[in-house]
Protein backbone atom coordinates (compact mmCIF):
# COMPACT_ATOMS: atom_id res chain seq x y z
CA UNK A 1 90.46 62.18 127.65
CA UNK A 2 92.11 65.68 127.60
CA UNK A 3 94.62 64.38 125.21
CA UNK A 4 92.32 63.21 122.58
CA UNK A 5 90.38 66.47 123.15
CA UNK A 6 93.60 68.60 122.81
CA UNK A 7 94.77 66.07 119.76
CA UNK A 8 91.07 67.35 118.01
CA UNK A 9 91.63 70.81 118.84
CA UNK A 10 94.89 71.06 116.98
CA UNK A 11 93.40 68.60 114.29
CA UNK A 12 90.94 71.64 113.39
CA UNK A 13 92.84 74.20 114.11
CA UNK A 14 94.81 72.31 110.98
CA UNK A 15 91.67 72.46 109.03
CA UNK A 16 90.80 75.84 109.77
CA UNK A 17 94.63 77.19 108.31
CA UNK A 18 94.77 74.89 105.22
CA UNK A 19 90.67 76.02 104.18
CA UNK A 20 91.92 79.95 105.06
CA UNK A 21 95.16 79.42 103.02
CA UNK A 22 92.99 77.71 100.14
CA UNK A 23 90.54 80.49 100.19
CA UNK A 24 93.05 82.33 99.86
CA UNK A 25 94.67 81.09 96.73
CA UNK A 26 91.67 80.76 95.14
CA UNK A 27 90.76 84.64 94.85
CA UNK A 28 91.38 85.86 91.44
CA UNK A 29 94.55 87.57 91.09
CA UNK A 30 93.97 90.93 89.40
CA UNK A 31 95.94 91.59 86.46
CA UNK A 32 97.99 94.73 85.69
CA UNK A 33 95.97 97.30 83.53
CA UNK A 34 99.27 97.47 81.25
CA UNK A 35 100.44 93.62 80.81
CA UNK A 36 96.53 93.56 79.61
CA UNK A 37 96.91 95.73 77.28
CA UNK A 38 100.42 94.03 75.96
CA UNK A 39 98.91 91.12 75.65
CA UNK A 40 95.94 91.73 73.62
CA UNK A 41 98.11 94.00 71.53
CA UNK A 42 100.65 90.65 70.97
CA UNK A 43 97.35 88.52 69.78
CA UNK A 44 96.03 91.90 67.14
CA UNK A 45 99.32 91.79 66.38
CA UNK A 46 99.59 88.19 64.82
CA UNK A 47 97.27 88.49 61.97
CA UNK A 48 95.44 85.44 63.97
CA UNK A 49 91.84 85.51 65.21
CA UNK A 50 91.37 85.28 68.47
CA UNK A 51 89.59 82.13 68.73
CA UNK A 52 92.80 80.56 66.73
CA UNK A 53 95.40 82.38 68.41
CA UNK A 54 98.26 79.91 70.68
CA UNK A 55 98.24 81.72 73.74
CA UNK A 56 100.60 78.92 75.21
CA UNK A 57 103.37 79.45 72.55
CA UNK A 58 103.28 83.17 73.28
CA UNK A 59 103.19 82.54 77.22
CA UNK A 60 106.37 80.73 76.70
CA UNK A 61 108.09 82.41 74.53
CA UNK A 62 107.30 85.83 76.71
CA UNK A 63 107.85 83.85 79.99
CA UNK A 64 109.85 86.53 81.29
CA UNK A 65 106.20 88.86 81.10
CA UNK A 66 103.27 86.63 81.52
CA UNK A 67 105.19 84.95 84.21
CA UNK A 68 106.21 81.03 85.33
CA UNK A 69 104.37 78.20 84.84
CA UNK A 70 101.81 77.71 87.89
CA UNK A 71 102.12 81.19 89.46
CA UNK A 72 98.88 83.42 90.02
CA UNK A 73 100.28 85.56 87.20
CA UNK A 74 100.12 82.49 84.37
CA UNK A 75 96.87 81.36 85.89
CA UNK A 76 94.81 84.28 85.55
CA UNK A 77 96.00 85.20 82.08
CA UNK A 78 93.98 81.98 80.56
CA UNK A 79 91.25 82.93 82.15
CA UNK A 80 90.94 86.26 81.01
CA UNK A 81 91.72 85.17 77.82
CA UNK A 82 88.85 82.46 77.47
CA UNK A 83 86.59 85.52 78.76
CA UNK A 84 87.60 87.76 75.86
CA UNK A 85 87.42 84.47 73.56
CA UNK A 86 83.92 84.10 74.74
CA UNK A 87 82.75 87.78 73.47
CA UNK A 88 80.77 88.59 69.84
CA UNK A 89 82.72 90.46 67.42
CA UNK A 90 81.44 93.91 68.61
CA UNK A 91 82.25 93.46 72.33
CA UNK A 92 85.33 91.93 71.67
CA UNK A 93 86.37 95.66 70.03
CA UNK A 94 84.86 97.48 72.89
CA UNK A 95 87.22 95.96 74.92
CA UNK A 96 89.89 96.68 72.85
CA UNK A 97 88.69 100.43 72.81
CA UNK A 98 88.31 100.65 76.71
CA UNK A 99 92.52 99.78 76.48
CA UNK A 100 93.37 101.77 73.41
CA UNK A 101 94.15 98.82 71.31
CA UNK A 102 94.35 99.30 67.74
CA UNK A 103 92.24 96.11 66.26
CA UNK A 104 94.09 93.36 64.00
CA UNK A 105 93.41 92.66 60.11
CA UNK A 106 92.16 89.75 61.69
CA UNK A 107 89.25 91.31 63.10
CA UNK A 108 89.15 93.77 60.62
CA UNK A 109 88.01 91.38 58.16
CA UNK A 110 85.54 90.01 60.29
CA UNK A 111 84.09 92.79 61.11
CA UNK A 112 83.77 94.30 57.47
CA UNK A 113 82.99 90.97 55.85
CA UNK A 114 79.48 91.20 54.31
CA UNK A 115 77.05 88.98 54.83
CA UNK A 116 77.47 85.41 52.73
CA UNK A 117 75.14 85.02 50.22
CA UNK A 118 74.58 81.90 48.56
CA UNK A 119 74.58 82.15 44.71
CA UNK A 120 73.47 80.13 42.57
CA UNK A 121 74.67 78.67 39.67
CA UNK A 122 72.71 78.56 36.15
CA UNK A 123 72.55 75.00 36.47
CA UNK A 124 71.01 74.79 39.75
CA UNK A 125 68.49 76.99 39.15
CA UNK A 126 67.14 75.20 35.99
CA UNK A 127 67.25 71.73 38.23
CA UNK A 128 65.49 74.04 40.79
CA UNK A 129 63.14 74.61 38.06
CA UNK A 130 62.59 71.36 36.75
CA UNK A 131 62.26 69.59 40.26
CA UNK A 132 59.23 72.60 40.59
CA UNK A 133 57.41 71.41 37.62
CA UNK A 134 57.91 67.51 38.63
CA UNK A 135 56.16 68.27 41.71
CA UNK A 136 53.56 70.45 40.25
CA UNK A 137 52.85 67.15 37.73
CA UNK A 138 52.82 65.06 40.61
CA UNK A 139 50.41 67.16 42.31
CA UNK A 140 48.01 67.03 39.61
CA UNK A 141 48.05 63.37 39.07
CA UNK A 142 47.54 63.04 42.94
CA UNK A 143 44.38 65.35 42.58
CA UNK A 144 43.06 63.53 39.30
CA UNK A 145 43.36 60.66 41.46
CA UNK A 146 41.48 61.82 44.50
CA UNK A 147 38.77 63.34 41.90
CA UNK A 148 38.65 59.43 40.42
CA UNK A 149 38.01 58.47 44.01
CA UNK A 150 35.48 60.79 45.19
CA UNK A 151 33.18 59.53 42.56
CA UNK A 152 33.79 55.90 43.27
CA UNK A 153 32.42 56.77 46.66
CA UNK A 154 30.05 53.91 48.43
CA UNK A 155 25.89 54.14 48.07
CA UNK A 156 25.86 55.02 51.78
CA UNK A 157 26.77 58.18 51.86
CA UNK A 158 24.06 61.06 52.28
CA UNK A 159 22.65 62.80 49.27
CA UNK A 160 24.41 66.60 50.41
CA UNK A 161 27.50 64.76 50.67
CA UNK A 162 27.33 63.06 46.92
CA UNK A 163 26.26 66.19 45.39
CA UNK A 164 29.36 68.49 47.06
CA UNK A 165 31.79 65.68 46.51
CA UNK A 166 30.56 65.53 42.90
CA UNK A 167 30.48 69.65 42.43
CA UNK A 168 34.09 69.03 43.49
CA UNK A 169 35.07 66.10 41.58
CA UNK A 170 33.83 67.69 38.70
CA UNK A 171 35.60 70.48 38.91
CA UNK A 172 38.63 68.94 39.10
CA UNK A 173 38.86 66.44 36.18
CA UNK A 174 37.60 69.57 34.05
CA UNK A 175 40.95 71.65 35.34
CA UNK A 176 43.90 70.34 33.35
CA UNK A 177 47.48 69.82 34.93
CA UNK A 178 48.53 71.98 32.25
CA UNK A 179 46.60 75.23 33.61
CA UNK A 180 47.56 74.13 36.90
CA UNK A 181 50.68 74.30 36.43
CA UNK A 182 50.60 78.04 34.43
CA UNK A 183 48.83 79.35 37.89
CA UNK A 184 52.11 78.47 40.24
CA UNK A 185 55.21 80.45 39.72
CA UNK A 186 57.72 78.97 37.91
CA UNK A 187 61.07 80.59 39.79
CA UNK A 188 61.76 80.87 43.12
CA UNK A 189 60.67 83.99 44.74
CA UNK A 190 64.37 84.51 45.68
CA UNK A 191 65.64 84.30 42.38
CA UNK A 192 62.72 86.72 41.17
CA UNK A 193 64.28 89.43 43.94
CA UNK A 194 67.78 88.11 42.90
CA UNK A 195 67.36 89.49 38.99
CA UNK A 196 65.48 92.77 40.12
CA UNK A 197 68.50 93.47 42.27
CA UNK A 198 70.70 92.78 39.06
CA UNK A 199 69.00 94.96 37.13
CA UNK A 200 68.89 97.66 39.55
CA UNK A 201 72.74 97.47 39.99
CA UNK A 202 73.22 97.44 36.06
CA UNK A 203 71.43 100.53 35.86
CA UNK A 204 73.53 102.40 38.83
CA UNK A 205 76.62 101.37 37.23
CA UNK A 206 75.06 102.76 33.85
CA UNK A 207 73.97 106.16 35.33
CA UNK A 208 77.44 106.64 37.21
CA UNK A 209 80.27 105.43 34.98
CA UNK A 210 83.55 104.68 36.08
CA UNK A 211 86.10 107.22 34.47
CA UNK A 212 88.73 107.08 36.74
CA UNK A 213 90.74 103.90 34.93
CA UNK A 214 93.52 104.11 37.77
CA UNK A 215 90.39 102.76 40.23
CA UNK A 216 90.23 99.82 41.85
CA UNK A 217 88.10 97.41 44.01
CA UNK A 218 90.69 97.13 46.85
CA UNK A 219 91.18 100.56 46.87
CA UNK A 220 87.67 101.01 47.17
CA UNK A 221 87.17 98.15 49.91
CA UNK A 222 90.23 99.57 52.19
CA UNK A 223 88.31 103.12 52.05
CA UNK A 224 85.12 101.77 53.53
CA UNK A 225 87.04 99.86 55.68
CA UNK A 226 88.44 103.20 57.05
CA UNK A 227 85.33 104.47 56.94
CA UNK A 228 83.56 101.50 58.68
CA UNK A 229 86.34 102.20 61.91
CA UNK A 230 86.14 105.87 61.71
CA UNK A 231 82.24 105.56 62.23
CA UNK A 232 83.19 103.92 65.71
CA UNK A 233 82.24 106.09 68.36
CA UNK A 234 85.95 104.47 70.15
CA UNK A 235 87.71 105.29 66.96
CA UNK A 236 85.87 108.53 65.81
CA UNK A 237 88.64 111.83 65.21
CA UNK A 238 86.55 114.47 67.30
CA UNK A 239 89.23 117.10 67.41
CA UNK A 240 89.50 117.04 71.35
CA UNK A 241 92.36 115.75 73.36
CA UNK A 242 90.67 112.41 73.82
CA UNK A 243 90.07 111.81 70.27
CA UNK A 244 92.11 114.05 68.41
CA UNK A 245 92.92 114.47 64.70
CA UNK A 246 94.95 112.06 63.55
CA UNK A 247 97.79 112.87 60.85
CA UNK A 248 100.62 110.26 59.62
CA UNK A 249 103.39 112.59 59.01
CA UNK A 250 105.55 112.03 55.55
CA UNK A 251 108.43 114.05 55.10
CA UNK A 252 108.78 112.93 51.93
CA UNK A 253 105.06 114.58 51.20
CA UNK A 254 105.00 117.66 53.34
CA UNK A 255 101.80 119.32 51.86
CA UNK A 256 99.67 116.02 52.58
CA UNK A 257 98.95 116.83 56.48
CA UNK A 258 95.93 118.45 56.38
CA UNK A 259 97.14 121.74 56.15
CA UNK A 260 100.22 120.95 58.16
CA UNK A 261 104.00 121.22 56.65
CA UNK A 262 106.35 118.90 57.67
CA UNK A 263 109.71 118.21 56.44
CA UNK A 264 113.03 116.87 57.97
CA UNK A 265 115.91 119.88 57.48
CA UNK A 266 119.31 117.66 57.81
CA UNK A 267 122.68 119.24 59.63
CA UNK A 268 121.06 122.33 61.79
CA UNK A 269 123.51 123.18 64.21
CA UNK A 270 122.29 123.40 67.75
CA UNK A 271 124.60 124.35 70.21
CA UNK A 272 128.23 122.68 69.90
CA UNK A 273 126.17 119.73 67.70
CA UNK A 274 125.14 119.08 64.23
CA UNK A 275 121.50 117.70 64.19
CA UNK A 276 118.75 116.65 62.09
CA UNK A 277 115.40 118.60 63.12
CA UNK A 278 111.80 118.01 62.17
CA UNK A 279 110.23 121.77 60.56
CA UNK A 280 106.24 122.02 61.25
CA UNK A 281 104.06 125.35 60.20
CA UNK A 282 100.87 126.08 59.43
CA UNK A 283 99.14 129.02 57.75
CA UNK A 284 96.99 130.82 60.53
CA UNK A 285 95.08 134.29 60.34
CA UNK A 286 97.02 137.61 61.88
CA UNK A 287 95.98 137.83 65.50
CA UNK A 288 95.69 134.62 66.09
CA UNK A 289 99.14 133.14 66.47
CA UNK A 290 98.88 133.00 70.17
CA UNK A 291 96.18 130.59 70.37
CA UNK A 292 98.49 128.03 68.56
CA UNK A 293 100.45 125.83 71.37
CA UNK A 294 102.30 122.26 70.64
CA UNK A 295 103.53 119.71 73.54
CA UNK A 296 104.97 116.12 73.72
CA UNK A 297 101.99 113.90 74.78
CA UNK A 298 103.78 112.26 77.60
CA UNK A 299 100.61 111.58 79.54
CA UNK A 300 97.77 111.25 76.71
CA UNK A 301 99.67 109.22 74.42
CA UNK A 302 102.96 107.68 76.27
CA UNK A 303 103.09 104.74 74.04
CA UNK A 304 103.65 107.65 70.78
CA UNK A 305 105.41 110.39 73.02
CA UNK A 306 108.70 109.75 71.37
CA UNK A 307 107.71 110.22 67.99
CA UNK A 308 104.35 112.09 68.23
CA UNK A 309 103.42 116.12 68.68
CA UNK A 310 100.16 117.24 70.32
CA UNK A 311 99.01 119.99 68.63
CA UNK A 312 96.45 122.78 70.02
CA UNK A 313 94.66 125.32 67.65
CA UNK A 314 91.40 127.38 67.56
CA UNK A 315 88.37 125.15 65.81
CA UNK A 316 87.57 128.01 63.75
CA UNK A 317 89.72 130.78 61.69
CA UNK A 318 89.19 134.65 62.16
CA UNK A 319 87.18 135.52 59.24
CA UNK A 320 84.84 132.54 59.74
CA UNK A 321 84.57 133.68 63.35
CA UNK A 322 83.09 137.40 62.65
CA UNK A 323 79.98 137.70 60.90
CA UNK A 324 80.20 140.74 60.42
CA UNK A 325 83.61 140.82 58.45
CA UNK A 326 82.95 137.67 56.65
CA UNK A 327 79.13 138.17 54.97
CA UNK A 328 78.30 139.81 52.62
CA UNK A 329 75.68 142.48 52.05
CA UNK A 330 73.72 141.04 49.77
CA UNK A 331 74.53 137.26 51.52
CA UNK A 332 71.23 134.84 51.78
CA UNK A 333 70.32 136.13 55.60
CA UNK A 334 69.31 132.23 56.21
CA UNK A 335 73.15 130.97 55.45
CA UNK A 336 73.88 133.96 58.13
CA UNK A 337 71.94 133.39 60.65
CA UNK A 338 72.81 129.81 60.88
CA UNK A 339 76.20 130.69 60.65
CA UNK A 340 75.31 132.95 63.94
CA UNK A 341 73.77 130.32 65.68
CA UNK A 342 76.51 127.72 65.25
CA UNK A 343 79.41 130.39 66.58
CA UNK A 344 77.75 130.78 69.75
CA UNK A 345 77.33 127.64 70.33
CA UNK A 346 81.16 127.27 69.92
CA UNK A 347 81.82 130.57 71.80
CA UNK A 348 79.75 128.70 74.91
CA UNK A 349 81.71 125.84 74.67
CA UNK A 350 85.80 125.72 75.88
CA UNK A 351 85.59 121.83 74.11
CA UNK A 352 84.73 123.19 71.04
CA UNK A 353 86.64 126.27 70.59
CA UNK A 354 90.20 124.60 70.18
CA UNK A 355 90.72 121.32 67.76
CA UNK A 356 93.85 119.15 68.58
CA UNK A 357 95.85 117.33 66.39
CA UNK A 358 98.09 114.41 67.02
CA UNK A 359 100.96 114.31 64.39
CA UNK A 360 102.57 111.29 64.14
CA UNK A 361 105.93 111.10 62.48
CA UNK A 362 107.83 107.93 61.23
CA UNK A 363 108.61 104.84 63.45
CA UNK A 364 111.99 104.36 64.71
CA UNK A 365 111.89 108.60 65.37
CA UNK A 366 112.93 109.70 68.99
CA UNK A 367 112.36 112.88 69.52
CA UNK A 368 114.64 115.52 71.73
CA UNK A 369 112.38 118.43 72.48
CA UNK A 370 114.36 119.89 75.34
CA UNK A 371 117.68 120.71 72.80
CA UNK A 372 115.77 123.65 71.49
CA UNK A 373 112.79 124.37 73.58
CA UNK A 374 114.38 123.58 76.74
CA UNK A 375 111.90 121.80 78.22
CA UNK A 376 110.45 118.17 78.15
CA UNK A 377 106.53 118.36 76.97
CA UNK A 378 105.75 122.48 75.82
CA UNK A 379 107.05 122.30 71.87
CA UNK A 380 107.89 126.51 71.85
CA UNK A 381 105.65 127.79 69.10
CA UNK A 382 107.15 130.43 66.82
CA UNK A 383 105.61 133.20 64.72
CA UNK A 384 106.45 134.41 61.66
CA UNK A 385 105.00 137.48 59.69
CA UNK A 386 104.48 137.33 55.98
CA UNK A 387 104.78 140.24 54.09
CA UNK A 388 104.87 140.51 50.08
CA UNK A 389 104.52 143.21 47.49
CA UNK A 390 104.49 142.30 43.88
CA UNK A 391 103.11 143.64 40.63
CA UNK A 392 100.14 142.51 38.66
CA UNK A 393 97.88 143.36 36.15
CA UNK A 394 93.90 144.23 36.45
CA UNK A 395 91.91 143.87 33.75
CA UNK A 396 92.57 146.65 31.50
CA UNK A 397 95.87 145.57 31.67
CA UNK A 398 97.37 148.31 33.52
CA UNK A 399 100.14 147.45 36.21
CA UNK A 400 99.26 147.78 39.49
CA UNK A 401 101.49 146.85 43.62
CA UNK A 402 99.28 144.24 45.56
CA UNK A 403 100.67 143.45 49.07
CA UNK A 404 99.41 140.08 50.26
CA UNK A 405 100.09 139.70 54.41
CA UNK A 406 100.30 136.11 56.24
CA UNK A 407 101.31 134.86 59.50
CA UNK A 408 102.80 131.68 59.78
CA UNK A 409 103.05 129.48 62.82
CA UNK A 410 106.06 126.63 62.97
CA UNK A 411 107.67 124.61 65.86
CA UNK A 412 110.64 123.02 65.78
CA UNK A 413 112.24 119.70 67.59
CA UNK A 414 115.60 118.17 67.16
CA UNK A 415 116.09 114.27 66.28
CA UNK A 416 118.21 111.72 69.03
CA UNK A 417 122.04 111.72 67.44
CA UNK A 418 123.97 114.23 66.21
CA UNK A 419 127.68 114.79 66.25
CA UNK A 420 129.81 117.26 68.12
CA UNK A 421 131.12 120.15 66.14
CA UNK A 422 132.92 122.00 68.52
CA UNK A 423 133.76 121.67 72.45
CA UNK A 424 132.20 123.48 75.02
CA UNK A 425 133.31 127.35 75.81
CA UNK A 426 135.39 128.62 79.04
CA UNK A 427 132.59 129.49 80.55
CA UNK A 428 130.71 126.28 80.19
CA UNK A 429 134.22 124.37 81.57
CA UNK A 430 134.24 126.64 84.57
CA UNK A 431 130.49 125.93 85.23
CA UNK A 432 130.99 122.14 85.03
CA UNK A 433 134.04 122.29 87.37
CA UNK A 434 132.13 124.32 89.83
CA UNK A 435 129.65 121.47 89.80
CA UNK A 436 131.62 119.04 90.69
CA UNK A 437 133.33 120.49 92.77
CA UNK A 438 129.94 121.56 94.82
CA UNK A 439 129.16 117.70 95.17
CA UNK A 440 132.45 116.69 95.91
């Protein structure tokens, strides 16, 4: 007896470990904030939609990320997938926003697609129209024939009845299909809206000609598709370090970044090297140079930080910022004092008195920032003071000196690469060797 009742013991104890270690395998292994965001960004990435995207290819062909076949890793990824799958349009790029993934054209296109509309042809409509009429006809022979039948009625019937049914039938055989058929409408009520909508259009397009011949519908379509994002509260350009201003950089264009300059100045030599170095200024009012800063968004924007500059500036220039100096006398007082109102509210809010910028230059740049500003994020801002007299005429003619005054704000940060011009000094040698021979 107490070996059966050992042998039971150990047979649960058995059960007990294999249901723990089951439990166990079962919980849902939590996936890594970043390999979510790599892989969503690998399915945007494929022009696919979602719901016809292969994640199996891609799990293979990235085994070395989304992990083996039948480890927690490879399970967990379908399900999150199917999850996402599962979501409307709408949630599906609220997720993406909670990651800071940039949606596909897939998506894109769903999302900006209008609504279909079934249009219909000429030829359908007049079928439309002739199937309305055969009914209408059919409709009047039924009701001659229910009229030919209500006075064929039998003797039995009570004398109210026989007069109403007569009043009725009467009626009826004097109404002729063809003025029955002139009281229903003709056209669809659909098709009535359809050509008042036409018209209305035609008349738009008359009032607001198209002079520009250059224009075109896709140009048109990819602008309110910017639009369409930029209305996003996810993907709206606030101006704050969350959501700042965003500016593709072309060097080959250096006036088209919202009034930032940036051009690429080839073979600047920095120290014993020859280097390429990205130039950025901007125009700013005297006295307020020091409220310009620029860093290397390591931790806002890691994914850009090799090719990207944060810039920091005030929200709103001097002259706009003093009443006083920027009104006139005789200035409508209501265009003032709402003016007034608005710079207080900016003065009691830190948020709103500096605007941020995020410059991105072109892909493939890497970016050295400590070569000339000796240090890894802070972009050192420089200041330069803009001074010139010249001669012009007034209106009479007569030759008068003007002196126009600036103040110009740049930064500038050296490209990866370069090649050595010269070697390093004596005193750099003798510096090295006493390095090494400190660790030694």
């Amino acid at each position: 007896m107490l070996v059966l009742v050992r042998e039971d013991l150990m047979r649960c104890n058995d059960e007990i470990k294999n249901f723990a270690q089951n439990s166990i395998m079962s919980k849902a292994y939590k996936l890594d904030h970043q390999l979510i965001t790599t892989l969503f960004e690998d399915v945007e990435a494929s022009k696919v939609s979602i719901k016809d995207f292969d994640l199996l290819e891609l799990c293979k062909r990235k085994e070395y990320l989304y992990g083996e076949p039948a480890t927690k890793k490879r399970r967990a990824i379908p399900k999150l997938f199917s999850e996402a799958k599962r979501k409307t349009d709408q949630h599906y790029l609220n997720f993406l926003g909670k990651h800071n993934i940039r949606p596909g054209e897939a998506l894109k296109a769903r999302l900006l697609a209008p609504p279909e509309i079934k249009k219909e042809t000429p030829v359908e409509i007049k079928k439309e129209k002739s199937d309305l009429e055969d009914t209408e006809s059919e409709d009047a022979k039924s009701d001659d024939a229910k009229s030919e039948d209500a006075e064929s009625e039998d003797e039995y019937a009570s004398s109210s009845d026989t007069t109403i049914t007569s009043s009725a039938s009467t009626s009826r055989s004097t109404e002729s299909p063809q003025k029955q058929r002139s009281t229903s409408p003709k056209t669809p009520v659909r098709d009535i809206q359809y050509k008042k909508q036409t018209k209305r259009m035609q008349s738009d397009s008359e009032s607001f000609p198209v002079t520009d011949s250059s224009f075109s519908s896709t140009a048109s379509s990819n602008i309110l598709q910017t639009v369409t994002m930029l209305e996003i509260p996810e993907y709206k350009q606030c101006g704050t370090k969350e959501q700042p201003y965003i500016i593709i950089a072309d060097p080959e264009r250096p006036e088209s970044c919202w009034g930032f300059e940036v051009a690429l100045i080839p073979n600047i030599k920095v120290g014993n090297y020859v280097r390429s170095v990205y130039h950025i200024r901007h125009v700013t009012t005297q006295g307020m140079e020091d409220e310009w800063s620029s860093t290397i968004p390591h931790e806002e924007f890691p994914t850009l930080s090799n090719r990207s500059v944060l810039i920091r500036g005030p929200s709103q220039e001097l002259w706009h910022r003093r009443n006083d100096i920027y009104h006139e006398e005789q200035f409508c007082a209501q265009t003032a004092l709402i003016h007034e109102t608005q710079q207080t509210a900016i003065r009691q809010s830190i948020v709103r008195m500096y605007s941020y910028w995020l410059l991105v230059l072109p892909k493939g740049t890497v970016l050295e920032n400590y070569i000339i500003s000796h240090d890894s994020i802070n972009v050192t801002t420089c200041t330069q003071e803009m001074t010139k007299a010249f001669e012009a005429e007034d209106e009479s003619g007569k030759t008068q000196l003007e002196t126009l005054y600036g103040m110009d704000v740049y930064w500038r940060i050296a490209v990866a690469g370069g090649s050595m011009v010269s070697g390093p000094g004596s005193s750099t040698k003798k510096r090295r060797m006493k390095k090494a021979a400190t660790k030694v």
